[in-house]
PDB file of N, CA and C in Angstrom:
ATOM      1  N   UNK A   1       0.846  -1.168   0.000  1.00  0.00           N
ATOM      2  CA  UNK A   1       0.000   0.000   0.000  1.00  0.00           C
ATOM      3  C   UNK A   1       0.891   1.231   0.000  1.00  0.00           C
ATOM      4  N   UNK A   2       0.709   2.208  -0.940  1.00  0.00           N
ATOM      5  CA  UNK A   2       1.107   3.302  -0.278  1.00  0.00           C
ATOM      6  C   UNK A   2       0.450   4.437  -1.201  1.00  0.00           C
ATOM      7  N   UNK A   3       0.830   5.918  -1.048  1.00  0.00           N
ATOM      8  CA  UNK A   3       0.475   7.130  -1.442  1.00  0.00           C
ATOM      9  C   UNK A   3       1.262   7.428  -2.132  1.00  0.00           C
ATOM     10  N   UNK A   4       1.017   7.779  -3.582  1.00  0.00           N
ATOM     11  CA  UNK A   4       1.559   8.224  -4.742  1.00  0.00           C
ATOM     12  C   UNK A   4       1.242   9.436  -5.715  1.00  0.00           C
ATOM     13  N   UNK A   5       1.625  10.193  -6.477  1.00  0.00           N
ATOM     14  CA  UNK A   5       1.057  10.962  -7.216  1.00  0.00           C
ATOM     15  C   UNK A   5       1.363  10.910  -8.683  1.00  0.00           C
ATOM     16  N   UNK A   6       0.424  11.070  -9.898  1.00  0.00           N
ATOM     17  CA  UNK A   6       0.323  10.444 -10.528  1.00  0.00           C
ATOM     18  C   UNK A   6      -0.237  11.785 -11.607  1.00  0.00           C
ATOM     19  N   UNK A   7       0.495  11.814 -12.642  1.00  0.00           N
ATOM     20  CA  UNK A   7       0.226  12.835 -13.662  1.00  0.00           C
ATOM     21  C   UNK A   7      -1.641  12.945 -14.125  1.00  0.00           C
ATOM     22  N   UNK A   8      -2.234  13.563 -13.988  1.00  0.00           N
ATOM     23  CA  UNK A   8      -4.210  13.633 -14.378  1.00  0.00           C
ATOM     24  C   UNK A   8      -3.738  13.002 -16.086  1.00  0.00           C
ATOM     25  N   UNK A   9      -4.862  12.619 -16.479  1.00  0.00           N
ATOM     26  CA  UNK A   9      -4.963  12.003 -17.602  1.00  0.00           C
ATOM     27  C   UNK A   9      -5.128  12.864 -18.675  1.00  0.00           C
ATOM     28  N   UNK A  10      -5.552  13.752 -18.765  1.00  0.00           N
ATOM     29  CA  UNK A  10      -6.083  14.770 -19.856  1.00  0.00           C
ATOM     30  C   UNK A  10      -5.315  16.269 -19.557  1.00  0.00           C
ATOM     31  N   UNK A  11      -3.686  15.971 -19.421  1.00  0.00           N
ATOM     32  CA  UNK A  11      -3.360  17.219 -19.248  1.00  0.00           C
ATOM     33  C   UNK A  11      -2.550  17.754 -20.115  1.00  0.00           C
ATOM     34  N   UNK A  12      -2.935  19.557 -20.600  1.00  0.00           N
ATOM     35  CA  UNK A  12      -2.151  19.563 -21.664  1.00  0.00           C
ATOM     36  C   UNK A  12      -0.989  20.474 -21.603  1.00  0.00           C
ATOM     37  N   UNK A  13       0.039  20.049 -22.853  1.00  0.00           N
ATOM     38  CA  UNK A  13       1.286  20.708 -22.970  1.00  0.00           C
ATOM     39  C   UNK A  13       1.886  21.672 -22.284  1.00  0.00           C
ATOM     40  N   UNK A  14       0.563  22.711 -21.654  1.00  0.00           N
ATOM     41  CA  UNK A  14       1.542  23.602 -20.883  1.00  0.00           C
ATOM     42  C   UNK A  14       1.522  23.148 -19.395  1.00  0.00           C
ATOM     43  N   UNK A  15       0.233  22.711 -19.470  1.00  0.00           N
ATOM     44  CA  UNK A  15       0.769  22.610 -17.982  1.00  0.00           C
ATOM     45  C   UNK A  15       1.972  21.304 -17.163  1.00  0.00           C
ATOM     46  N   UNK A  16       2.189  20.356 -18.438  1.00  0.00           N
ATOM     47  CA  UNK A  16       3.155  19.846 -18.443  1.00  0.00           C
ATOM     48  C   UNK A  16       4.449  20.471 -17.946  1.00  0.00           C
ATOM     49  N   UNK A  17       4.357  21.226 -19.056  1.00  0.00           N
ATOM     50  CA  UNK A  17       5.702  21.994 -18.642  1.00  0.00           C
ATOM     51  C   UNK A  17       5.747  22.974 -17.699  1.00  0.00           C
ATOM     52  N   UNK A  18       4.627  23.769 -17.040  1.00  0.00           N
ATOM     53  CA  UNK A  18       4.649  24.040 -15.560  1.00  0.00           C
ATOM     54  C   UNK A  18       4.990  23.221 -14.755  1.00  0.00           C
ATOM     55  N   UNK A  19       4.687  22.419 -14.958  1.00  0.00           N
ATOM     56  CA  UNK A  19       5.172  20.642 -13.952  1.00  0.00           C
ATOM     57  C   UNK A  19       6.542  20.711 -13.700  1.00  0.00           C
ATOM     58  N   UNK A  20       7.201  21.053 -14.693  1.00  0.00           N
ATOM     59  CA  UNK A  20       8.279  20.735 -14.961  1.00  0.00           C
ATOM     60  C   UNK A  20       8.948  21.796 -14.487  1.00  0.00           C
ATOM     61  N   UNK A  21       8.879  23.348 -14.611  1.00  0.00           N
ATOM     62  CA  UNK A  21       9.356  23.965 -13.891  1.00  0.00           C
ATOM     63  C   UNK A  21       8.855  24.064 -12.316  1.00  0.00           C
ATOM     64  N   UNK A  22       7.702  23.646 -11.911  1.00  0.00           N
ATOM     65  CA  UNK A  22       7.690  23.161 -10.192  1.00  0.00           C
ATOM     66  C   UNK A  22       8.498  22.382  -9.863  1.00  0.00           C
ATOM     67  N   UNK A  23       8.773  21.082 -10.646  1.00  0.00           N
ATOM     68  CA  UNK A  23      10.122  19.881 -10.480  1.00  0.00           C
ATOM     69  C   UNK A  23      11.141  20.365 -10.343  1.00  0.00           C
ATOM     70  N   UNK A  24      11.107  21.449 -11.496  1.00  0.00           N
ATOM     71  CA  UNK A  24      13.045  21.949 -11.320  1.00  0.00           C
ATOM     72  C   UNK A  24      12.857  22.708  -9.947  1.00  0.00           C
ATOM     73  N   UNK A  25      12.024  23.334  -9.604  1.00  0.00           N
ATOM     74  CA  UNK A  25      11.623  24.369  -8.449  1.00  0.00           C
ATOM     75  C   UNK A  25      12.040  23.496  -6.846  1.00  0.00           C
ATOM     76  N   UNK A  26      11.825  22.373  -6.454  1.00  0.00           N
ATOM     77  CA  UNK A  26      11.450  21.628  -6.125  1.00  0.00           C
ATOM     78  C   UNK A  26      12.140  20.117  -5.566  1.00  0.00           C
ATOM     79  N   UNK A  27      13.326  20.475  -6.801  1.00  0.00           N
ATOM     80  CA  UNK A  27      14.084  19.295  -6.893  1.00  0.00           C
ATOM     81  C   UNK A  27      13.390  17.680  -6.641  1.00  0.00           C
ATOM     82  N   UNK A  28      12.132  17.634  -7.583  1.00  0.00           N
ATOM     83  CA  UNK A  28      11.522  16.562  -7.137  1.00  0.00           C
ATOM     84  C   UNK A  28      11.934  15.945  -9.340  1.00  0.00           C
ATOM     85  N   UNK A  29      11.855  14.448  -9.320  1.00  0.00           N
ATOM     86  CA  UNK A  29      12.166  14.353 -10.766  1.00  0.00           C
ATOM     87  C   UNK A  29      10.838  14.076 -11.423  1.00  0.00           C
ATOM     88  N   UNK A  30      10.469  15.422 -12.290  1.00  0.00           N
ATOM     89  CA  UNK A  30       9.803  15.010 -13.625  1.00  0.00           C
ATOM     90  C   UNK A  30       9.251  13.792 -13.975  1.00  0.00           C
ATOM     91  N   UNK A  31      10.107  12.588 -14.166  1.00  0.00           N
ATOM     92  CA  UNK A  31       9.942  11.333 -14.710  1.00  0.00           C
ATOM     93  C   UNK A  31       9.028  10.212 -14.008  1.00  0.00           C
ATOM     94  N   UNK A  32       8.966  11.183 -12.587  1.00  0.00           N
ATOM     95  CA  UNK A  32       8.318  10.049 -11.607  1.00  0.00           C
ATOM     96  C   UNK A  32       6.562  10.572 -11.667  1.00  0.00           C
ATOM     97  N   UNK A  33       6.363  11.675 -12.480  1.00  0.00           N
ATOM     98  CA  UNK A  33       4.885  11.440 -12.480  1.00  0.00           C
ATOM     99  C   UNK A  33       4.509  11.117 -13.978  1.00  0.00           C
ATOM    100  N   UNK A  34       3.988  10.113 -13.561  1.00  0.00           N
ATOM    101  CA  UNK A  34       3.179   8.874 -14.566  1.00  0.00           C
ATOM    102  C   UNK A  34       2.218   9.258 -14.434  1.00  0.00           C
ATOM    103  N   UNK A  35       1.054   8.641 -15.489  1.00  0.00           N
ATOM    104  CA  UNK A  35      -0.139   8.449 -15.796  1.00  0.00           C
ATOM    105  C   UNK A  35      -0.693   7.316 -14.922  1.00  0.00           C
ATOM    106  N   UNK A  36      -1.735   6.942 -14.530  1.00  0.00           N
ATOM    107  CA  UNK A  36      -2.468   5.610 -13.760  1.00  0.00           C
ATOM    108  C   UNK A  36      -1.904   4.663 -14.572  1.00  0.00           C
ATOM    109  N   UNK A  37      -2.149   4.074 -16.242  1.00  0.00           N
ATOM    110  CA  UNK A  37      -1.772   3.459 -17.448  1.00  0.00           C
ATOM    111  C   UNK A  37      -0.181   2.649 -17.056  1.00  0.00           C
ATOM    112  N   UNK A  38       0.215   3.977 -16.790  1.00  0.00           N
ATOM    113  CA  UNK A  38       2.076   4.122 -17.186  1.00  0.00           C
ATOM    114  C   UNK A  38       2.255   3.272 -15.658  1.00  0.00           C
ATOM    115  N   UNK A  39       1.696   3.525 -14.636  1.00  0.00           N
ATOM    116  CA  UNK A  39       1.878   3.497 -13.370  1.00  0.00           C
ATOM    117  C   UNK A  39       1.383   1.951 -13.021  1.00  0.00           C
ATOM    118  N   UNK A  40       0.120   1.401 -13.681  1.00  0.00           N
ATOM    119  CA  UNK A  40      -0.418   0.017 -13.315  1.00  0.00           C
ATOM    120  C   UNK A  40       0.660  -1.088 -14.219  1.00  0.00           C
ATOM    121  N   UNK A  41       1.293  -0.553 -15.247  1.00  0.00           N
ATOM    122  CA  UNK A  41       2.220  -1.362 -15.952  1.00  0.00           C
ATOM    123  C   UNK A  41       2.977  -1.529 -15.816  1.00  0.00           C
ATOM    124  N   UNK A  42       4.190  -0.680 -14.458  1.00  0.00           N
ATOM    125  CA  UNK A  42       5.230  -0.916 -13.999  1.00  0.00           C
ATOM    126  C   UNK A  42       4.969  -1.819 -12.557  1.00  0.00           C
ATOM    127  N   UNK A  43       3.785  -1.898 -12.023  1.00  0.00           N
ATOM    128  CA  UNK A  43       3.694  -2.609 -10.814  1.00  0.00           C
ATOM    129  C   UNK A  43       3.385  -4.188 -11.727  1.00  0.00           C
ATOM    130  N   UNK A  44       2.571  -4.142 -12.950  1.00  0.00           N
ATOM    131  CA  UNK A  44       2.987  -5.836 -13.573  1.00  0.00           C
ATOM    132  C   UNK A  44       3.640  -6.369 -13.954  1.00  0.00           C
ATOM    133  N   UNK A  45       4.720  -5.291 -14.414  1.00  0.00           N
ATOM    134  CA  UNK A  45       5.912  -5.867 -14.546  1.00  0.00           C
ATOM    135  C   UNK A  45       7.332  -6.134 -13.732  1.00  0.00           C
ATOM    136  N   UNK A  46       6.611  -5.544 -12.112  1.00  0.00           N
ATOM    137  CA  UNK A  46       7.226  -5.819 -10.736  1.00  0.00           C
ATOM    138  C   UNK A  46       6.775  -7.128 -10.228  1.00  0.00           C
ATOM    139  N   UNK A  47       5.768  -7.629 -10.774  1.00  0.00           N
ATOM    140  CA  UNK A  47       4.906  -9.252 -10.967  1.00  0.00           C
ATOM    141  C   UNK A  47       3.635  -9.274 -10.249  1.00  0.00           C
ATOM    142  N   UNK A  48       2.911  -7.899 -10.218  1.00  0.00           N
ATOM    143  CA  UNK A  48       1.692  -7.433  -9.677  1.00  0.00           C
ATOM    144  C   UNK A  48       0.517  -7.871 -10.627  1.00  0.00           C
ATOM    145  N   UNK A  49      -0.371  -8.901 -10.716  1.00  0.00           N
ATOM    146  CA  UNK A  49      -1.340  -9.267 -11.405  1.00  0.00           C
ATOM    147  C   UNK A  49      -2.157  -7.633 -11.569  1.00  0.00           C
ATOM    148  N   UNK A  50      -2.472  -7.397 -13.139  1.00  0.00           N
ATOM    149  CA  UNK A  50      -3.762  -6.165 -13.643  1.00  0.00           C
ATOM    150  C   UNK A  50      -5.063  -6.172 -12.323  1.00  0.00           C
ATOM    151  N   UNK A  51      -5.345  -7.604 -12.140  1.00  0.00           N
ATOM    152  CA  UNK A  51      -6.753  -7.775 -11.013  1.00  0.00           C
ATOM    153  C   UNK A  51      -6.308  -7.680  -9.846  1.00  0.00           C
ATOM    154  N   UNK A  52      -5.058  -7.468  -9.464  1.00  0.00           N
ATOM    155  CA  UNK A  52      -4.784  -7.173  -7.314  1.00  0.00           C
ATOM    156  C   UNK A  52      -4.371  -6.004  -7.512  1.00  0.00           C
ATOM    157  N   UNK A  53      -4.601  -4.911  -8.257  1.00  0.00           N
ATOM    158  CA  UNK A  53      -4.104  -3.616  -7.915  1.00  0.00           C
ATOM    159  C   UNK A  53      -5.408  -2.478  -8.333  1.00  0.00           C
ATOM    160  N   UNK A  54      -5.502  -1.841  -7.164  1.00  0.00           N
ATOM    161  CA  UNK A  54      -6.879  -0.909  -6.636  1.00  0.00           C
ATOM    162  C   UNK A  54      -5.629   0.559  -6.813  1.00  0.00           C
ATOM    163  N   UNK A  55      -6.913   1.652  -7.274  1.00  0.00           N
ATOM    164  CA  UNK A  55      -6.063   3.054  -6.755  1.00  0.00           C
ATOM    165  C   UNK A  55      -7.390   3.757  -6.918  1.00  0.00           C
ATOM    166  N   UNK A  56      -7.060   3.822  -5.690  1.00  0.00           N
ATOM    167  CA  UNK A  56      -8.304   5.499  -5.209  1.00  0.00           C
ATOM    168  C   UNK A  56      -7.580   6.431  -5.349  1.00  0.00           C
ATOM    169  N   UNK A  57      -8.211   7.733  -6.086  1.00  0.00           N
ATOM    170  CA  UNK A  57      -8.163   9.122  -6.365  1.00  0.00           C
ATOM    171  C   UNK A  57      -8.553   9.980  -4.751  1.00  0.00           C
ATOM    172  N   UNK A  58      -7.838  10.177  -4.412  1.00  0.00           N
ATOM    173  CA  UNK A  58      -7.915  11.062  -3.027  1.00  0.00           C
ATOM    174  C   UNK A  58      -7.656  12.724  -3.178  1.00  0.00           C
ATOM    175  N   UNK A  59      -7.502  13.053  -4.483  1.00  0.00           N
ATOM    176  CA  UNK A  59      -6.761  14.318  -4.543  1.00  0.00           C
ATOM    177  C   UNK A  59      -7.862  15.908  -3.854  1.00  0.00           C
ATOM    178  N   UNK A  60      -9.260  15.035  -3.794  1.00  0.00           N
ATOM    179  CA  UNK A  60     -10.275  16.330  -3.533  1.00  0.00           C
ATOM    180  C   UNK A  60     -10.237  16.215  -2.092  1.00  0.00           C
ATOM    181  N   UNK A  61      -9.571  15.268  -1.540  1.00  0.00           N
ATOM    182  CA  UNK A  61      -9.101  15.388   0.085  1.00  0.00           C
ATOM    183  C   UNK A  61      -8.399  15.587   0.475  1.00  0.00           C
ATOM    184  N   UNK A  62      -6.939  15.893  -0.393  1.00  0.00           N
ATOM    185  CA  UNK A  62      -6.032  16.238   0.057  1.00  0.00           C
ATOM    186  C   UNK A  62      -5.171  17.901  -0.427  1.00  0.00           C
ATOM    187  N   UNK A  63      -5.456  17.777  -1.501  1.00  0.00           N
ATOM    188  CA  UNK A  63      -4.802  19.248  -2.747  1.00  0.00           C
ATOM    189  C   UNK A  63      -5.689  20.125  -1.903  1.00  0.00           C
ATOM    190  N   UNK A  64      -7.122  20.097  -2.216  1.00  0.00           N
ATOM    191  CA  UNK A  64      -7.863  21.224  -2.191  1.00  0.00           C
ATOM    192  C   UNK A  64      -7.591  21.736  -0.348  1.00  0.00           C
ATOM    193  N   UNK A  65      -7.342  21.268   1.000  1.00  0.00           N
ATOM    194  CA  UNK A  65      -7.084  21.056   2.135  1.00  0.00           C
ATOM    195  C   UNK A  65      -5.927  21.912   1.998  1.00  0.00           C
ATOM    196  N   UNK A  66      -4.751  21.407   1.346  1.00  0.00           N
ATOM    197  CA  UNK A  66      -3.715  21.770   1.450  1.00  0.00           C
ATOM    198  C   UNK A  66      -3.561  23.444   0.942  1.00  0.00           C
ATOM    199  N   UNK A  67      -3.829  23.352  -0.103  1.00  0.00           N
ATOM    200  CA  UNK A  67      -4.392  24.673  -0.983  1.00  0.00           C
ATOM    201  C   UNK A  67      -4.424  25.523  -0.106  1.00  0.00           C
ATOM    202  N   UNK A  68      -5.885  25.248   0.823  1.00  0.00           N
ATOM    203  CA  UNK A  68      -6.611  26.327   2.088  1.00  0.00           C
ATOM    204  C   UNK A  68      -5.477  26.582   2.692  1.00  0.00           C
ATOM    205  N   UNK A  69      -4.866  25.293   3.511  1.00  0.00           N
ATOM    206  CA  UNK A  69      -4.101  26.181   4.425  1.00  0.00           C
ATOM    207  C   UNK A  69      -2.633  26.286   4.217  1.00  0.00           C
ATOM    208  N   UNK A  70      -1.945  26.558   3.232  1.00  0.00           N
ATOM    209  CA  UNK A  70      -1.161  27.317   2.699  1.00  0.00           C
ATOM    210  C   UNK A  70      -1.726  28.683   2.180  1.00  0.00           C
ATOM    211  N   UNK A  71      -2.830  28.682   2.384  1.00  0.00           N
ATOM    212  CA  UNK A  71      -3.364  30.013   1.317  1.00  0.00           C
ATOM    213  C   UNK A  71      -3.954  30.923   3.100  1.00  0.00           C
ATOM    214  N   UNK A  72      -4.353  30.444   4.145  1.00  0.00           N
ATOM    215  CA  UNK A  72      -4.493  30.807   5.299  1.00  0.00           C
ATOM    216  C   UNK A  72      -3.028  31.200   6.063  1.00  0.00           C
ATOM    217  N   UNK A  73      -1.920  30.482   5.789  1.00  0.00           N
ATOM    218  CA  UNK A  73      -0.648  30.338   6.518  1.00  0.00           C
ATOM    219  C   UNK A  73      -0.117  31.986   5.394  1.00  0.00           C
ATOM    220  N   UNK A  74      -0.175  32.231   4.254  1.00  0.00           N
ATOM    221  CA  UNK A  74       0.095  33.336   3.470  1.00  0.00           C
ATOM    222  C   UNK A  74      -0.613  34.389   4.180  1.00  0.00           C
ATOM    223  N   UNK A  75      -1.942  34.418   4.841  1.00  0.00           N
ATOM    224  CA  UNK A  75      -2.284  35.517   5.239  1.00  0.00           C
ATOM    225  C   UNK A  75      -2.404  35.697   6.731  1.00  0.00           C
ATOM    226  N   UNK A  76      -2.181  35.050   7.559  1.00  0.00           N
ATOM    227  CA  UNK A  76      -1.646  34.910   8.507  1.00  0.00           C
ATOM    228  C   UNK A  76      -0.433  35.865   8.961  1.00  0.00           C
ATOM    229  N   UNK A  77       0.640  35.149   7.960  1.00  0.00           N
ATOM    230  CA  UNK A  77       2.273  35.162   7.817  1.00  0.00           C
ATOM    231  C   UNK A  77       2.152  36.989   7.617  1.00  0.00           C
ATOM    232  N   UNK A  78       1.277  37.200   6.349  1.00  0.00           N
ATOM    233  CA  UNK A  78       0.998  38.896   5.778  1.00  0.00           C
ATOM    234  C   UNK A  78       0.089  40.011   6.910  1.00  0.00           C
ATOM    235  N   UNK A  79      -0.562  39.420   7.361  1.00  0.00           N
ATOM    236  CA  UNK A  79      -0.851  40.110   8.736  1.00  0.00           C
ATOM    237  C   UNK A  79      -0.008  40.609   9.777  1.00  0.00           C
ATOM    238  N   UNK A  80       1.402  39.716  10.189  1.00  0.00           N
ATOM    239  CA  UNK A  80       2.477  39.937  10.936  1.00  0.00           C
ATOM    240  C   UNK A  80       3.493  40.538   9.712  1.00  0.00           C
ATOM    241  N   UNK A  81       3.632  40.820   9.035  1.00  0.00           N
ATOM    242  CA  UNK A  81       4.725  41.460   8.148  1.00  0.00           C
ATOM    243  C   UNK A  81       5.676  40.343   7.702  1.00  0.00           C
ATOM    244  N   UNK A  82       5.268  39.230   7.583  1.00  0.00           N
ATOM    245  CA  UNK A  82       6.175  38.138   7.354  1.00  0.00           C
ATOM    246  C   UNK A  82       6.561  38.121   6.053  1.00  0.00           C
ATOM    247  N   UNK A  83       7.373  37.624   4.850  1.00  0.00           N
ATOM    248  CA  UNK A  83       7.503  36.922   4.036  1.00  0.00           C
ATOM    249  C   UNK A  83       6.841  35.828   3.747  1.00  0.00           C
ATOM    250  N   UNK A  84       5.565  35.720   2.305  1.00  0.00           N
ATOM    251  CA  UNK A  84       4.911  34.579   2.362  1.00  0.00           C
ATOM    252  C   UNK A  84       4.643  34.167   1.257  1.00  0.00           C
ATOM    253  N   UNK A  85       5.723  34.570   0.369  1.00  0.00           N
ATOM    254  CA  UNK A  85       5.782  34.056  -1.394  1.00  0.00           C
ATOM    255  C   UNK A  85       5.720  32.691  -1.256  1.00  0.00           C
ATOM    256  N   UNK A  86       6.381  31.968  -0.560  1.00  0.00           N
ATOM    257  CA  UNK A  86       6.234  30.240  -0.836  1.00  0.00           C
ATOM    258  C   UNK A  86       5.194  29.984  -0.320  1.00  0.00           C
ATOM    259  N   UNK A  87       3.877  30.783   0.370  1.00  0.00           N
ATOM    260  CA  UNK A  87       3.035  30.155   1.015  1.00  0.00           C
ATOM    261  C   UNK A  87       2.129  30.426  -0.345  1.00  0.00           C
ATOM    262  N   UNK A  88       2.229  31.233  -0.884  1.00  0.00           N
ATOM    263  CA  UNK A  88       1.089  31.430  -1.705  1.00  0.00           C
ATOM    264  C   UNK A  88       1.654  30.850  -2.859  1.00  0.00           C
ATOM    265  N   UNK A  89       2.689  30.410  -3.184  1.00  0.00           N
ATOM    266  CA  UNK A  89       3.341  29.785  -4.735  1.00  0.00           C
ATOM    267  C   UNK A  89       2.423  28.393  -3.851  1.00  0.00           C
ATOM    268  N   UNK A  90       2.831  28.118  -2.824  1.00  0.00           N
ATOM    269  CA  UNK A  90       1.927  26.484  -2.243  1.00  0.00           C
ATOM    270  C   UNK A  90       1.327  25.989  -2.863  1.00  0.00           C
ATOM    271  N   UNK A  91       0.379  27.479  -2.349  1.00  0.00           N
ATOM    272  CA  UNK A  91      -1.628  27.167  -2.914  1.00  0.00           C
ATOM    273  C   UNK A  91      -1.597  27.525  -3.575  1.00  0.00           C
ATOM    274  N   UNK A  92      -0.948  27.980  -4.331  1.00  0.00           N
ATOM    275  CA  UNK A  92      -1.170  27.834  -5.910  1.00  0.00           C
ATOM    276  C   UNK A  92      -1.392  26.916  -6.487  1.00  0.00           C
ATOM    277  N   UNK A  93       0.172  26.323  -6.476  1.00  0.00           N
ATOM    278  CA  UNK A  93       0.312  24.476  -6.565  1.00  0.00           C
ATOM    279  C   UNK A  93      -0.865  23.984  -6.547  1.00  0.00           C
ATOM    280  N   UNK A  94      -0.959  23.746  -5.285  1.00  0.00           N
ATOM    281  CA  UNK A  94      -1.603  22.598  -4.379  1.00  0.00           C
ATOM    282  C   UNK A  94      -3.177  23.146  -4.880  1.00  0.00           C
ATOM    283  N   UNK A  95      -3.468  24.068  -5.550  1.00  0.00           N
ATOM    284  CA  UNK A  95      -4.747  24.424  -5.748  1.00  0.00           C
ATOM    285  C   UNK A  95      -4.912  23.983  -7.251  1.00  0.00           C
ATOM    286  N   UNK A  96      -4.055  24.096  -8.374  1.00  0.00           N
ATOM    287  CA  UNK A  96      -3.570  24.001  -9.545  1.00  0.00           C
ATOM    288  C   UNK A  96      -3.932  22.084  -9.447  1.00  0.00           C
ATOM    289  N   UNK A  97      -3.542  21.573  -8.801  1.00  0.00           N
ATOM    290  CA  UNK A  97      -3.115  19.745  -8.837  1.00  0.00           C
ATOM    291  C   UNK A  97      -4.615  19.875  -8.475  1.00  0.00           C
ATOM    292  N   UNK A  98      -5.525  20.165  -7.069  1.00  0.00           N
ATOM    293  CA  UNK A  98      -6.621  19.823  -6.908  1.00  0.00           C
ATOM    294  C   UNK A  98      -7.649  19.912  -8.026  1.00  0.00           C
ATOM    295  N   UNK A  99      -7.371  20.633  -8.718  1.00  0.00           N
ATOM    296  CA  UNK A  99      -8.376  20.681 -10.565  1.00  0.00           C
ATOM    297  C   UNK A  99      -7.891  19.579 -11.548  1.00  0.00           C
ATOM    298  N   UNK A 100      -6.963  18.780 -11.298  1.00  0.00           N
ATOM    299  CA  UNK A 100      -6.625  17.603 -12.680  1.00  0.00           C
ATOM    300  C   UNK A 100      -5.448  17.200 -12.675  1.00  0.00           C
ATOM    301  N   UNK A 101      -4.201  18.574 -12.639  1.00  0.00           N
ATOM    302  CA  UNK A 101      -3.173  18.182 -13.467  1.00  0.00           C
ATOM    303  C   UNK A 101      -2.164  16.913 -12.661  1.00  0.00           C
ATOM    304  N   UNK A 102      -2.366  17.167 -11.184  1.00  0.00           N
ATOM    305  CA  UNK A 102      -1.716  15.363 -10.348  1.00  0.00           C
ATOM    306  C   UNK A 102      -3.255  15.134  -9.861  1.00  0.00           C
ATOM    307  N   UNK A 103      -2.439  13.815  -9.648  1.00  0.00           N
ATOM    308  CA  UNK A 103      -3.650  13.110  -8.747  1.00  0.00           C
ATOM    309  C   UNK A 103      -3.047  12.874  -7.827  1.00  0.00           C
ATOM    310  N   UNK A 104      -3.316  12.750  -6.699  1.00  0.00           N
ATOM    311  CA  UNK A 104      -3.072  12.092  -5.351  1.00  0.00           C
ATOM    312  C   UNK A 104      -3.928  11.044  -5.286  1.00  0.00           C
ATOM    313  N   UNK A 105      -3.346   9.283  -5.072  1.00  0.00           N
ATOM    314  CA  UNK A 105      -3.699   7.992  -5.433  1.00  0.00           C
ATOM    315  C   UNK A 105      -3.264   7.230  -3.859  1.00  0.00           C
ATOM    316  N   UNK A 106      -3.983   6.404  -3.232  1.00  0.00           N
ATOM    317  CA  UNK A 106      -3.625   5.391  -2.317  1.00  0.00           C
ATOM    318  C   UNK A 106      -3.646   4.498  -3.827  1.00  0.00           C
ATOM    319  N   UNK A 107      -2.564   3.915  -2.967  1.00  0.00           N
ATOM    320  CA  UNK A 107      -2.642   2.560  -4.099  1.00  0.00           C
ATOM    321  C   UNK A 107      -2.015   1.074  -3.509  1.00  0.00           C
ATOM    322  N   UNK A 108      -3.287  -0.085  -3.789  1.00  0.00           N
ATOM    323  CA  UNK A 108      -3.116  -1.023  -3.310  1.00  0.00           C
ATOM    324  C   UNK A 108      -2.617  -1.940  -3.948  1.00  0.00           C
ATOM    325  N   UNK A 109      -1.556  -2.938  -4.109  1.00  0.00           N
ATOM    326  CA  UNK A 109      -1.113  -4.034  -4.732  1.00  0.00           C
ATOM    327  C   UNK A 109      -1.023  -5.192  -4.315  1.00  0.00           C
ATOM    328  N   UNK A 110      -1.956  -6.409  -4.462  1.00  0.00           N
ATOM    329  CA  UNK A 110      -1.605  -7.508  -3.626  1.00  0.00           C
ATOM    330  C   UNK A 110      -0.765  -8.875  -4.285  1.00  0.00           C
ATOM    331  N   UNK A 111       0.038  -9.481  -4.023  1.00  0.00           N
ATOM    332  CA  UNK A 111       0.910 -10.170  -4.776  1.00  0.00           C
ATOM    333  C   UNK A 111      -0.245 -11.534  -4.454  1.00  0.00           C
TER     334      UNK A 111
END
């Protein structure tokens, strides 16, 4: 079992490449967000049968959550005179992924 994130299915060219500059942003790698497709075919060919592997879409419980309170922690932070560009680049993000472009996936595999 675990929690993964997983490129939305219908996403296009640019926001790809927004992806890609959050990755470089981020130091997280590009290559690791897959499609569900891309993603159920590397666990069968880890020797995961197509029929023992489940993935729930969790992303409207988790992005949109996150979103808020990075987008609360920005005005918070701006109330005290703080610095709060990364709070609001966050929820941006994290508001941006809750509409399509990742998914946030539990995903189950049973051998």
């Amino acid at each position: 079992m675990a929690f993964d994130l997983l490129l939305g299915e219908n996403v296009a060219w640019w926001e790809k490449l927004l992806l890609r500059i959050v990755c470089l942003g981020t130091n997280a790698p590009f290559g690791n967000f897959v499609t569900e497709t891309e993603y159920v075919d590397m666990l069968v060919a880890a020797g995961y049968s197509r029929e023992s592997i489940e993935m729930r879409d969790v992303s409207r419980f988790t992005f949109g959550g996150l979103a808020g309170f990075m987008g609360e922690r920005a005005k918070v932070g701006r109330d005290y005179g703080l610095a709060v560009g990364k709070y609001k680049v966050a929820s941006w993000v994290f508001g941006w992924w809750a509409r399509g472009a990742v998914r946030g996936v539990i995903v189950v595999a049973r051998k």
